[in-house]
C-alpha atoms as a PDB file:
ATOM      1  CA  UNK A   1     124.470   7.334  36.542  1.00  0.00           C
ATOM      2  CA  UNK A   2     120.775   8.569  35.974  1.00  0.00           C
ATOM      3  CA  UNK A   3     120.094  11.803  37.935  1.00  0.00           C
ATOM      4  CA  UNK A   4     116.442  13.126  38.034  1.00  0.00           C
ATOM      5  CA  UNK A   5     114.995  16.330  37.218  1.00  0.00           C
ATOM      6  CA  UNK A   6     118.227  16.077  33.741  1.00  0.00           C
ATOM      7  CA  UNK A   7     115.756  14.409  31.235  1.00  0.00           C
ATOM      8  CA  UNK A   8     114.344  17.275  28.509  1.00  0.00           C
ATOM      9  CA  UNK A   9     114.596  20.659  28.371  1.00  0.00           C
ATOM     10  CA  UNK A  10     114.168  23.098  31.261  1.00  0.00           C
ATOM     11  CA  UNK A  11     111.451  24.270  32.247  1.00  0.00           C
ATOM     12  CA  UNK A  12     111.355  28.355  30.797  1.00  0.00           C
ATOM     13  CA  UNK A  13     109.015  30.725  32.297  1.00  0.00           C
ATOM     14  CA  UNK A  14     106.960  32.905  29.608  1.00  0.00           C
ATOM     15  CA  UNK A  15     107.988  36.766  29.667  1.00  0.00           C
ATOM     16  CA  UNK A  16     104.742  38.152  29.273  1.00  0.00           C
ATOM     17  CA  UNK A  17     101.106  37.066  30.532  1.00  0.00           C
ATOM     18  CA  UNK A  18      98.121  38.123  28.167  1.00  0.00           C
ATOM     19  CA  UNK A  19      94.599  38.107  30.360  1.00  0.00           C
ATOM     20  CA  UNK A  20      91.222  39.535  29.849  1.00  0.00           C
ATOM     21  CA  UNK A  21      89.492  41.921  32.572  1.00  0.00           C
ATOM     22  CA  UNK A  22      88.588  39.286  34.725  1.00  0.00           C
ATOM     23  CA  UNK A  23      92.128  39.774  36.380  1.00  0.00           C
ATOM     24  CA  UNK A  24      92.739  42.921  36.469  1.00  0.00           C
ATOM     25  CA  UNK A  25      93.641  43.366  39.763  1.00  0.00           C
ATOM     26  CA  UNK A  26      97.084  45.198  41.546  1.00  0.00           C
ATOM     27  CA  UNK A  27      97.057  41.773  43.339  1.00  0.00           C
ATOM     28  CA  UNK A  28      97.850  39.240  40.093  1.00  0.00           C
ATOM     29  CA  UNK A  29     100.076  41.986  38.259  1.00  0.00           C
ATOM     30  CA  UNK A  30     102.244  41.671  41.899  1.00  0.00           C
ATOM     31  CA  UNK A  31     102.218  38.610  41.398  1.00  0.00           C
ATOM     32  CA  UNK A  32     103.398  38.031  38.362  1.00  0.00           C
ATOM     33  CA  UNK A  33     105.792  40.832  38.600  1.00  0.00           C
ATOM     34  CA  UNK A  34     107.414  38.527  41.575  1.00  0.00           C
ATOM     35  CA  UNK A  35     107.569  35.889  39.228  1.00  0.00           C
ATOM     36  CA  UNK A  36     109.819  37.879  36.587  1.00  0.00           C
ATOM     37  CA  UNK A  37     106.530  37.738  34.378  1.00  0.00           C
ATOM     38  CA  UNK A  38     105.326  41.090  32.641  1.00  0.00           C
ATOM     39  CA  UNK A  39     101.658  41.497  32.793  1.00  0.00           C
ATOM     40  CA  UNK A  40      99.694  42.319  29.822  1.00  0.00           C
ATOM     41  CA  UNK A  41      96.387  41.951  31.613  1.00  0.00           C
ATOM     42  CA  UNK A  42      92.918  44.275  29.858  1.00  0.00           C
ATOM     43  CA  UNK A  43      91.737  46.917  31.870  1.00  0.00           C
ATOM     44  CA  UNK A  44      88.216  47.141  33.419  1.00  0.00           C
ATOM     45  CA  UNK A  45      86.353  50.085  31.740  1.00  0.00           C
ATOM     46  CA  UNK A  46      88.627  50.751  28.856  1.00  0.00           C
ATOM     47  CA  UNK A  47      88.524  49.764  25.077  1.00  0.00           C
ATOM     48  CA  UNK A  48      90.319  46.440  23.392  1.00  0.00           C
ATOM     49  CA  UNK A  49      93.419  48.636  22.691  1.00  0.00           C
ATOM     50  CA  UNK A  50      95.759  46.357  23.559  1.00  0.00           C
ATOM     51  CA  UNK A  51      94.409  43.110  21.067  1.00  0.00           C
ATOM     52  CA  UNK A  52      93.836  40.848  24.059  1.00  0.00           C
ATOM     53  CA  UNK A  53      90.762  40.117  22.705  1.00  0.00           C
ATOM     54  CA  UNK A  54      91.540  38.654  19.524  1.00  0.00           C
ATOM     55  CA  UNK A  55      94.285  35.495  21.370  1.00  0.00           C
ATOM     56  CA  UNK A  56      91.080  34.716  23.449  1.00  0.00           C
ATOM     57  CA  UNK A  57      88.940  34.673  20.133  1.00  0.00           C
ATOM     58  CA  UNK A  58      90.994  32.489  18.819  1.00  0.00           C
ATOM     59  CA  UNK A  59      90.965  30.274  22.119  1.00  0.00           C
ATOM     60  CA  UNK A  60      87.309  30.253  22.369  1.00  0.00           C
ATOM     61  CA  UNK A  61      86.408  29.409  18.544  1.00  0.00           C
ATOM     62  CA  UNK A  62      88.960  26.323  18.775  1.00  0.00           C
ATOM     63  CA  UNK A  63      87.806  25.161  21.963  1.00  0.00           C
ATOM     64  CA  UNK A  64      83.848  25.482  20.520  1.00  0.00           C
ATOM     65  CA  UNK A  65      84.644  23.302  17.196  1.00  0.00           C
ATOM     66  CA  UNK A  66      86.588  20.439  19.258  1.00  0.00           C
ATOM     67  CA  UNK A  67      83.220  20.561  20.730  1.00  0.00           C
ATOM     68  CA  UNK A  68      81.185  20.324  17.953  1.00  0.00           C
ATOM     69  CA  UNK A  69      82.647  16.370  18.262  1.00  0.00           C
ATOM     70  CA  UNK A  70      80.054  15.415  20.458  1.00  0.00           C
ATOM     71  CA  UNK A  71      82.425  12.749  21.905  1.00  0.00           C
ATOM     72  CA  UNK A  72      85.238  15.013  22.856  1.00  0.00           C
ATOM     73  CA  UNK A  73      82.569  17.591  24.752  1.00  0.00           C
ATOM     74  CA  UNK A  74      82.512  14.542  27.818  1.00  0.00           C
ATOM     75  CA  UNK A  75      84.720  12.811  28.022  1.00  0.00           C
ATOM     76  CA  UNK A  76      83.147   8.954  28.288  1.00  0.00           C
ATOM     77  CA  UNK A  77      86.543   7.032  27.631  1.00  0.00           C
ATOM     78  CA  UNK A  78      88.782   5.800  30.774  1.00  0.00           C
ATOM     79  CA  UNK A  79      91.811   5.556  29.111  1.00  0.00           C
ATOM     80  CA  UNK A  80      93.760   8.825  28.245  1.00  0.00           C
ATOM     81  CA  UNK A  81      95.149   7.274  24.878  1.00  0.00           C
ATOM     82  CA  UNK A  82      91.903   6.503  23.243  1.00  0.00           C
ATOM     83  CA  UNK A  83      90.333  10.537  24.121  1.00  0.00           C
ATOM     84  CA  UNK A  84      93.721  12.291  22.606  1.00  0.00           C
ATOM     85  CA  UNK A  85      93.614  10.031  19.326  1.00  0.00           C
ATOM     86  CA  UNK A  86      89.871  11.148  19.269  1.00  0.00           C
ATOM     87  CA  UNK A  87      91.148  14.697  19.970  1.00  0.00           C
ATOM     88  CA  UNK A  88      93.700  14.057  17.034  1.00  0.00           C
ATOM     89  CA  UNK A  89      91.500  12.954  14.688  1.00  0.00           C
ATOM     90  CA  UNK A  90      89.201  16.151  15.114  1.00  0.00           C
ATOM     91  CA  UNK A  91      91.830  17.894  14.631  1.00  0.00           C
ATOM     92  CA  UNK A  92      92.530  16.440  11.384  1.00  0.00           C
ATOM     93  CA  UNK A  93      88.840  17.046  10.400  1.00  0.00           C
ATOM     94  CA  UNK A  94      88.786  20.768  11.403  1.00  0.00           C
ATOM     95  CA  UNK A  95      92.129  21.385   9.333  1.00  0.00           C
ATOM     96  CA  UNK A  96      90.794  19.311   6.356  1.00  0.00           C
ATOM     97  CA  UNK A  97      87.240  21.249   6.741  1.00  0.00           C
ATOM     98  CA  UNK A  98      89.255  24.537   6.451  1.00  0.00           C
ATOM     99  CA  UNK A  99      91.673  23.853   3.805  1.00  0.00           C
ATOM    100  CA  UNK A 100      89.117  22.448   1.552  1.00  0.00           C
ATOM    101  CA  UNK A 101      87.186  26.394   2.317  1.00  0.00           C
ATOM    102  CA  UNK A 102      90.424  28.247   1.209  1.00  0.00           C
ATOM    103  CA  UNK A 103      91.071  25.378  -2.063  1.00  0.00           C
END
C-alpha cells in the first residue's frame, strides 16, 4: 500500500540562519527562535565580525557569472527542462573556465 508524504527523506530544518543587516530585526530572530532555528543575522552599525559577508560574496559572484550567459539572465524558454540543461551547461563552462586558471 502506497502512503503519501513516505517517499524520500524528511524534510530537516537548518540549525542556524546566516542573514545580512537587512533583517536585523527582534521580530525575524523571534521568529526563527519559534522555529527551533538559531539566528546568525549581521548587526546594523557594527563591523563584518561575524563573516556573514563572505557566504553572500560567494552568493552574489555565482549568481553574476550564471548571468554573464546572456540566455540564462531571462529566461525565454517555456519548458523547465531545456533552461536547467542551459543552467547545467554554464555550469560546466564556469568550472572548466576556473580549472583551466588554477592548471
Amino acid at each position: 500500500m502506497w502512503l503519501a508524504g513516505v517517499v524520500g527523506r524528511p524534510r530537516r530544518r537548518p540549525e542556524m540562519l546566516f542573514a545580512d543587516r537587512g533583517y536585523d530585526y527582534d521580530k525575524y530572530r523571534r521568529l526563527l527562535r519559534q522555529r527551533g532555528i538559531r539566528p546568525a543575522i549581521a548587526e546594523r552599525g557594527q563591523r563584518h565580525g561575524t563573516g556573514l559577508g563572505t557566504f553572500r560574496c560567494v552568493v552574489e559572484r555565482t549568481i553574476s557569472w550564471l548571468h554573464g550567459f546572456r540566455r540564462l539572465r531571462i529566461r525565454w524558454q517555456r519548458r523547465d527542462d531545456i533552461h536547467e540543461a542551459f543552467l547545467g551547461l554554464a555550469v560546466c563552462l564556469i568550472t572548466h573556465h576556473h580549472d583551466q586558471r588554477l592548471c
